[in-house]
Protein backbone atom coordinates (compact mmCIF):
# COMPACT_ATOMS: atom_id res chain seq x y z
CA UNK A 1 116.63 232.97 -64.23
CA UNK A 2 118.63 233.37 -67.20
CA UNK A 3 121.92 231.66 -67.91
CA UNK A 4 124.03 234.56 -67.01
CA UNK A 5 121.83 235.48 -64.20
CA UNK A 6 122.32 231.96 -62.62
CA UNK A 7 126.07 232.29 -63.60
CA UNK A 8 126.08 235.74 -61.73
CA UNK A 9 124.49 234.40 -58.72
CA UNK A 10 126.79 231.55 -58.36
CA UNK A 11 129.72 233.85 -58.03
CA UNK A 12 129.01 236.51 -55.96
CA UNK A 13 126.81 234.50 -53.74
CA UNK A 14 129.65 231.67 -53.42
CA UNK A 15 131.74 235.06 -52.65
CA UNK A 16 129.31 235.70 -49.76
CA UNK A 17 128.86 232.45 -48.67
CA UNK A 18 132.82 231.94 -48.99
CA UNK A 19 133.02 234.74 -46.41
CA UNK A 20 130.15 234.26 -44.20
CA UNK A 21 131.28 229.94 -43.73
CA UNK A 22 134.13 229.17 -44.99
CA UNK A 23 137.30 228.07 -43.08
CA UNK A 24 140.60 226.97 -43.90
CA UNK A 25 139.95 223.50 -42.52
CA UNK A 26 136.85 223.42 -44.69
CA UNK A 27 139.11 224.20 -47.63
CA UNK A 28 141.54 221.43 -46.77
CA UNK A 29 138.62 219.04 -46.49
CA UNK A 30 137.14 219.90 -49.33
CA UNK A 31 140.75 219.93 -51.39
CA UNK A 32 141.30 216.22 -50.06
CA UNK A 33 138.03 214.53 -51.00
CA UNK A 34 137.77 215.95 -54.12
CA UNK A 35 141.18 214.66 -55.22
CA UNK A 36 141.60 211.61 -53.20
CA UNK A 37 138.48 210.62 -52.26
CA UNK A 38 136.60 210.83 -48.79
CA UNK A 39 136.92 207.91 -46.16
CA UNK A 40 135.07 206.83 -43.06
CA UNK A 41 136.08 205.75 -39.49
CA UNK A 42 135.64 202.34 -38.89
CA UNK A 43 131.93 201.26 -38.20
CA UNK A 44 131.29 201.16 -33.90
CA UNK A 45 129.01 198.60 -33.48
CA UNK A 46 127.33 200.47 -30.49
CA UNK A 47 126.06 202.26 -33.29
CA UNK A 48 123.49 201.93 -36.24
CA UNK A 49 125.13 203.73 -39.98
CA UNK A 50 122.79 204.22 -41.97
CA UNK A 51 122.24 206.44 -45.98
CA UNK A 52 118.86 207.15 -46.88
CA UNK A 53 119.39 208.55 -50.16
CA UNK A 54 120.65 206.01 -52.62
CA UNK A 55 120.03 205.78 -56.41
CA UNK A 56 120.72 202.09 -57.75
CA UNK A 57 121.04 201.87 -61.66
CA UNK A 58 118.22 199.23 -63.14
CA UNK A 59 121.59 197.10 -64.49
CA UNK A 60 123.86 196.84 -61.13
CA UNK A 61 125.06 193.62 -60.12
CA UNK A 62 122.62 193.49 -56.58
CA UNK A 63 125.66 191.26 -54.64
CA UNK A 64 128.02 194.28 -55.85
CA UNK A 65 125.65 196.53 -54.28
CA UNK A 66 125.50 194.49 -51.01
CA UNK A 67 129.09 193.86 -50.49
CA UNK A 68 129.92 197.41 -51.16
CA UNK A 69 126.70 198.94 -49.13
CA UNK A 70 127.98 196.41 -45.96
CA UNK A 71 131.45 197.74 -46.04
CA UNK A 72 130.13 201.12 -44.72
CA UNK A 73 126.23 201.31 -43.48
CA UNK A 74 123.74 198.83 -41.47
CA UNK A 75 120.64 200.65 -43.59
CA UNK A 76 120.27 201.52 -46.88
CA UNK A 77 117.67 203.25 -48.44
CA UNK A 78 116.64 201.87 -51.83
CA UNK A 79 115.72 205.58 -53.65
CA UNK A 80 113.65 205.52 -56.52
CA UNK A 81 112.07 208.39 -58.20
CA UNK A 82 109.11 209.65 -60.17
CA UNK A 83 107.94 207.24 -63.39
CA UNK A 84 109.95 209.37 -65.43
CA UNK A 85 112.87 207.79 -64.19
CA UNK A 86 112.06 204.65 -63.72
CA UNK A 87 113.99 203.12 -66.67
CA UNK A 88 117.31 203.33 -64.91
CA UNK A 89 116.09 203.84 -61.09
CA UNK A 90 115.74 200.72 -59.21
CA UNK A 91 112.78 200.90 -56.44
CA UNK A 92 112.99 198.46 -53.73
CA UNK A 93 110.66 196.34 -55.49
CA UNK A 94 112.69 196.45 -58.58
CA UNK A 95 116.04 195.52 -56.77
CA UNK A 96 114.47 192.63 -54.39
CA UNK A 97 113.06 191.21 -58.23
CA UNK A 98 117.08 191.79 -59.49
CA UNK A 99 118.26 189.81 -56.07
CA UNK A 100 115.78 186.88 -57.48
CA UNK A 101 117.20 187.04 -60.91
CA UNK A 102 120.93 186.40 -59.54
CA UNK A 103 120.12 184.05 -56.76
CA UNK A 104 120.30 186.27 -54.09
CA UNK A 105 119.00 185.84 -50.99
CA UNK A 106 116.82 188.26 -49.46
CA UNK A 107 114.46 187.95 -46.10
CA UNK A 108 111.42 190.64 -46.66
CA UNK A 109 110.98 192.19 -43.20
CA UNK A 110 107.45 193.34 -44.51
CA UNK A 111 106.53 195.33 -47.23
CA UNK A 112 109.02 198.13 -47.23
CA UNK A 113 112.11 196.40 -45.45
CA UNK A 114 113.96 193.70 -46.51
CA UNK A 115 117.19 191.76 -44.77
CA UNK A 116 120.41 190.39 -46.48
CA UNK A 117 122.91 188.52 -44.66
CA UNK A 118 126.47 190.10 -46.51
CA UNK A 119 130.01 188.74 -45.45
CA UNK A 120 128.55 187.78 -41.89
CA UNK A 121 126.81 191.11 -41.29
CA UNK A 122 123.32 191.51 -41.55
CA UNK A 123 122.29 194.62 -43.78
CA UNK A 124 118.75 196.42 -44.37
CA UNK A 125 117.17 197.95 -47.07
CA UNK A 126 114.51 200.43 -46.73
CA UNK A 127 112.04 201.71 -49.65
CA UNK A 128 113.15 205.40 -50.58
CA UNK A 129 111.42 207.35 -52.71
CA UNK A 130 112.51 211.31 -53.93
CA UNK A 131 110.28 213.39 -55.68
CA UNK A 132 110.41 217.22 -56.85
CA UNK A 133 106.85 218.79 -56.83
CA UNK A 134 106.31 222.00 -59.06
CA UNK A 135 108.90 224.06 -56.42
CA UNK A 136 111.59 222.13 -57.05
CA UNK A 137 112.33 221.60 -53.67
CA UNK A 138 113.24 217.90 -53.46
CA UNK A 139 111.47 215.43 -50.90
CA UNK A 140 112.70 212.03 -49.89
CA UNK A 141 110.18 209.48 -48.36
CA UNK A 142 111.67 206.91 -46.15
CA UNK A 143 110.05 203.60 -44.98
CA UNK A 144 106.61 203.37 -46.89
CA UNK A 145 104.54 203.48 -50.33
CA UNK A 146 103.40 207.17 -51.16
CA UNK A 147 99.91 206.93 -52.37
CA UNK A 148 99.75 209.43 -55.03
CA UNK A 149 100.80 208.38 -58.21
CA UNK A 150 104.17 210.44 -59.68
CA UNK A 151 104.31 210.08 -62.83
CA UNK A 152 106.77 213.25 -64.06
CA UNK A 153 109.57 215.08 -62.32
CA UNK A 154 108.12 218.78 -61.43
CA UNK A 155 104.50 217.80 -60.98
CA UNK A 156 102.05 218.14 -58.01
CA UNK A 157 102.38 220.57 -55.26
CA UNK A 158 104.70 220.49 -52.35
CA UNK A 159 101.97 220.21 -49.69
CA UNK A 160 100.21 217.61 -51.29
CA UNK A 161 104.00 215.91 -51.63
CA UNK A 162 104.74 216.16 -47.73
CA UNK A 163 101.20 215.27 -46.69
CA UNK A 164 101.48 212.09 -48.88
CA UNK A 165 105.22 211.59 -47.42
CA UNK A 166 103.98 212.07 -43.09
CA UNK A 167 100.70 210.31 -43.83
CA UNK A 168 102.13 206.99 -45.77
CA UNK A 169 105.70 206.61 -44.79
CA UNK A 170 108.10 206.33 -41.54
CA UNK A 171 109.55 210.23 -42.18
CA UNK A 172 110.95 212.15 -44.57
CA UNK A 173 112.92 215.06 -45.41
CA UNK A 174 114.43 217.75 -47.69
CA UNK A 175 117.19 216.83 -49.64
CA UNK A 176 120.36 219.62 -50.43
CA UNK A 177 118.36 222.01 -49.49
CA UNK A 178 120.38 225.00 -50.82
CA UNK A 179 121.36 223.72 -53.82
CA UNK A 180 119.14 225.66 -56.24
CA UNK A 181 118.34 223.56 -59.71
CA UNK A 182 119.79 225.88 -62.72
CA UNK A 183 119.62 224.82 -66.05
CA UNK A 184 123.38 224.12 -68.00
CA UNK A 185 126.00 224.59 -64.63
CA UNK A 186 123.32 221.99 -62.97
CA UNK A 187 122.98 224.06 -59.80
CA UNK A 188 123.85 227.46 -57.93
CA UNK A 189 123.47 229.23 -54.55
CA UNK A 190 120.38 231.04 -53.29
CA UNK A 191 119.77 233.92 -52.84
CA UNK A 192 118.80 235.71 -49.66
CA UNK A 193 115.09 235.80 -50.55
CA UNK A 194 115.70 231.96 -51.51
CA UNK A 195 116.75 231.34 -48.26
CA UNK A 196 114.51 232.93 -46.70
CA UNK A 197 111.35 231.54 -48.42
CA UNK A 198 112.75 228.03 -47.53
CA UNK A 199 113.61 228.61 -44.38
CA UNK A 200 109.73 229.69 -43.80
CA UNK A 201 109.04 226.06 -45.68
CA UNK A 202 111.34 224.27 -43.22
CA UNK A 203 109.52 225.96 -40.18
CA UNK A 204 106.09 225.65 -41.59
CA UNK A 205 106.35 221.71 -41.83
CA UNK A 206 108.81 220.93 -38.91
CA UNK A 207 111.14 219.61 -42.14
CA UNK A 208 114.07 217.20 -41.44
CA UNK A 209 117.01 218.57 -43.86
CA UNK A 210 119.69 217.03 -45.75
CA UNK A 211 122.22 219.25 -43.94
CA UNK A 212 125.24 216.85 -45.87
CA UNK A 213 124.68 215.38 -48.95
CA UNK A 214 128.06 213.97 -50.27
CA UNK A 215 127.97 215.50 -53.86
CA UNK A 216 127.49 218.94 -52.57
CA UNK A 217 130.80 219.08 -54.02
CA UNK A 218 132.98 221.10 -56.52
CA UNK A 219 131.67 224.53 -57.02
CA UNK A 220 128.47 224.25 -54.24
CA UNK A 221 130.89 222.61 -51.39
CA UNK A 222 129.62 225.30 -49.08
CA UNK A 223 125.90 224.34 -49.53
CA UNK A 224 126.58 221.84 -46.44
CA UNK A 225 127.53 224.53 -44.71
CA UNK A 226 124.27 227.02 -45.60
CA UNK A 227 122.18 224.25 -44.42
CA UNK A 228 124.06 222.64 -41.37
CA UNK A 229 123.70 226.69 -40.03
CA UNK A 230 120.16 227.24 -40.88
CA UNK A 231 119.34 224.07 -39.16
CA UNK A 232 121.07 224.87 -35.85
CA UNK A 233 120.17 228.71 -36.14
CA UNK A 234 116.07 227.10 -36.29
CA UNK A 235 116.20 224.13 -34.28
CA UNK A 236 115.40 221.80 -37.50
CA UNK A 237 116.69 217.65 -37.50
CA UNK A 238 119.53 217.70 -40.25
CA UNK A 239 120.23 214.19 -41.42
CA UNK A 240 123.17 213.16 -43.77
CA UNK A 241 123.49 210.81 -46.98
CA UNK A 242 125.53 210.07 -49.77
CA UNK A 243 123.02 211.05 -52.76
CA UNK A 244 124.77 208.57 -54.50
CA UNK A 245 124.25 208.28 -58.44
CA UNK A 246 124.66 204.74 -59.18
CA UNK A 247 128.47 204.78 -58.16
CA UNK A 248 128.64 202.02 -55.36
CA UNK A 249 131.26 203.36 -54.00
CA UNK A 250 129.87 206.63 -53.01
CA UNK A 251 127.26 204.56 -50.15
CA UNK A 252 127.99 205.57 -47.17
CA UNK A 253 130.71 208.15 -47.10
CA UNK A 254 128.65 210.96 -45.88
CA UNK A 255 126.30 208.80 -43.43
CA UNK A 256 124.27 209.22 -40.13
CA UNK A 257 124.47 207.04 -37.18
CA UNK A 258 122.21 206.37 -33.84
CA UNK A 259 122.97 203.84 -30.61
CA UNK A 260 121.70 200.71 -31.83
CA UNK A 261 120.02 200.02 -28.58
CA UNK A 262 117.08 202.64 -30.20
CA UNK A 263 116.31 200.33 -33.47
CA UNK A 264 113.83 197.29 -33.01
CA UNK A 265 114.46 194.85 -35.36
CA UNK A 266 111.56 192.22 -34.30
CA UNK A 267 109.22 193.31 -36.46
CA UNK A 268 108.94 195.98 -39.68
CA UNK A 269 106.17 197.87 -38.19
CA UNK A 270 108.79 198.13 -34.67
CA UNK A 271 111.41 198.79 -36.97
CA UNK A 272 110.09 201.71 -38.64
CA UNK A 273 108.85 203.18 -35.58
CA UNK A 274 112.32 202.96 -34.22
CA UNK A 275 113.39 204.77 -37.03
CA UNK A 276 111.07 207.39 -36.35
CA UNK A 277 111.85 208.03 -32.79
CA UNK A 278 115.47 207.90 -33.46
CA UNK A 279 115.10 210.66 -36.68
CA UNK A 280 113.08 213.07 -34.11
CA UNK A 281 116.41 214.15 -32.81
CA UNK A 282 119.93 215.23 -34.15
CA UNK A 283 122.09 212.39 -34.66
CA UNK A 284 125.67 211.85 -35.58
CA UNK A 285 126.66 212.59 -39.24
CA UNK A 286 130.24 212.40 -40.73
CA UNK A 287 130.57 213.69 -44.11
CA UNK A 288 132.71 213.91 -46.99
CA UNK A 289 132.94 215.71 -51.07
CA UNK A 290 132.52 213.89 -53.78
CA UNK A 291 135.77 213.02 -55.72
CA UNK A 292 136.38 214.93 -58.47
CA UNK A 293 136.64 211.54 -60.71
CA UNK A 294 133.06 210.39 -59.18
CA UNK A 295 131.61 213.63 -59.68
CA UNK A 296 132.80 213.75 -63.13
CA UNK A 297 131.48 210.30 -64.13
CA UNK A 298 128.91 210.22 -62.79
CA UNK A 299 127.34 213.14 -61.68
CA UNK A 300 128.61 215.32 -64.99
CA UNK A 301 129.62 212.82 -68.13
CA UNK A 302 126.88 210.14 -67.01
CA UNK A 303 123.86 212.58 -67.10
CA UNK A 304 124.97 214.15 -70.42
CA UNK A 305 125.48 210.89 -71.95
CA UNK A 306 123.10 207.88 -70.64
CA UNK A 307 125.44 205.39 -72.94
CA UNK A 308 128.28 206.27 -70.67
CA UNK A 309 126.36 206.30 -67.20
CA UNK A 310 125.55 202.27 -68.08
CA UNK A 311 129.17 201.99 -68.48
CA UNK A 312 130.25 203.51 -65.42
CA UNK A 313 128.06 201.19 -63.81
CA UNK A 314 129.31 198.22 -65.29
CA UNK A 315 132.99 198.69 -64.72
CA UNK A 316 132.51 200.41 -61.56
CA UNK A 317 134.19 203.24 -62.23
């Protein structure tokens, strides 16, 4: 699509969508986060919090990232992306290397989970990985090494991306799913043959979706909404995470919980198959907009301008 077609579509199908899902408490919600930040309840420990879409700049400060990760989740998800990326992307292997460089302690689980004791509270972090085949439908691997090599965002096929993801990992699943990529405003909403086509995707692989992703925010707040309805209307898992770009502060604020007496912690292979089990099924998500100063930094300013994104990470902004 062109730039004024994409332009076009974002308007009258936010008009529709406006309509067809939004409410005034939606509005209010939306108005809040955006220009005072989201929060979260306090942490039950009955339960298990946990954001499986994270993306950790290579230059973070990996005790920052712990002390701020433990404030609000018991797993984290380590995200890292295609080669392409991987000069300011950490992979778990990446980070655990950073925790060695600053003296941090770190217990490896196994090979894809690794344990850090943080203020008295013992935290987990998973291997992630997201890649965007030649659809541009994003997929997000979750407890193991995918086999094929990615080496540039866009490449390979979707299939062969999902067949890598359920034959080499714990699960996976669609991220902001209704969020179409469009070049210059970043993203719009679908269209109803865009929906549909996805929605026979979703159905064809018995896809998990990313029904809440925190920075579905500004303009595309109602894509949460799209996808929370298609998954209920089709009987699909939705699963919620922060999709936080480097900003520490973002973990956890859109999250998804389980009873902790479903994860096994004895042993990585026990622990991903917990994982599994529990992700089978709808579990709790609480979710939450991007600020509009996070969004701006480092969603909008940062990816225009990679000078500034290391900055935001170094202050914290």
């Amino acid at each position: 699509m062109t730039l004024l077609t994409d332009a076009t579509t974002l308007v009258t199908r936010g008009l529709y969508y406006q309509g067809k899902y939004g409410t005034w408490d939606l509005f209010w919600k939306g108005a809040h986060d955006m220009t005072f930040g989201a929060g979260t309840t306090p942490m039950d420990p009955s339960r298990v919090y946990t954001d499986f879409h994270v993306h950790i700049h290579r230059t973070t400060d990996p005790r920052r990232m712990l002390r701020e990760a433990a404030k609000r989740v018991d797993i984290v998800a380590i995200t890292g992306r295609t080669e392409d990326f991987a000069d300011n992307h950490h992979t778990l292997d990446t980070f655990l290397e950073s925790c060695n460089d600053h003296t941090v302690e770190i217990e490896k689980l196994g090979e894809n989970v690794a344990v850090a004791e943080v203020d008295r509270k013992t935290l987990y972090l998973i291997r992630a990985t997201e890649i965007y085949p030649t659809e541009i439908i994003g997929v997000v691997s979750v407890g193991g090494k995918l086999q094929r090599r990615y080496e540039r965002h866009g490449e390979g096929t979707l299939h062969d991306t999902i067949s890598d993801a359920r034959d080499h990992t714990a699960f996976w699943f669609i991220d902001h799913p209704f969020s179409i990529a469009s070049p210059v405003i970043a993203f719009r909403y679908p269209t109803e043959d865009e929906v549909k086509r996805r929605i026979e995707i979703f159905r064809r692989y018995d896809a998990m979706i990313e029904t809440n992703n925190h920075q579905n925010t500004w303009w595309m707040y109602l894509s949460n909404e799209i996808a929370t309805a298609v998954a209920q209307e089709h009987g699909l898992v939705g699963i919620g995470n922060s999709d936080s770009h480097f900003r520490l502060r973002d973990i956890g604020l859109t999250r998804t919980s389980f009873p902790r007496t479903m994860l096994d912690t004895s042993t990585e292979e026990k622990f991903l198959a917990s994982l599994q089990t529990a992700f089978s099924q709808q579990q709790h998500i609480e979710t939450g907009f991007a600020s509009d100063w996070a969004f701006a930094h480092y969603m909008v300013i940062a990816g225009k301008i990679p000078a500034y994104q290391r900055v935001a990470v170094r202050y914290n902004l």
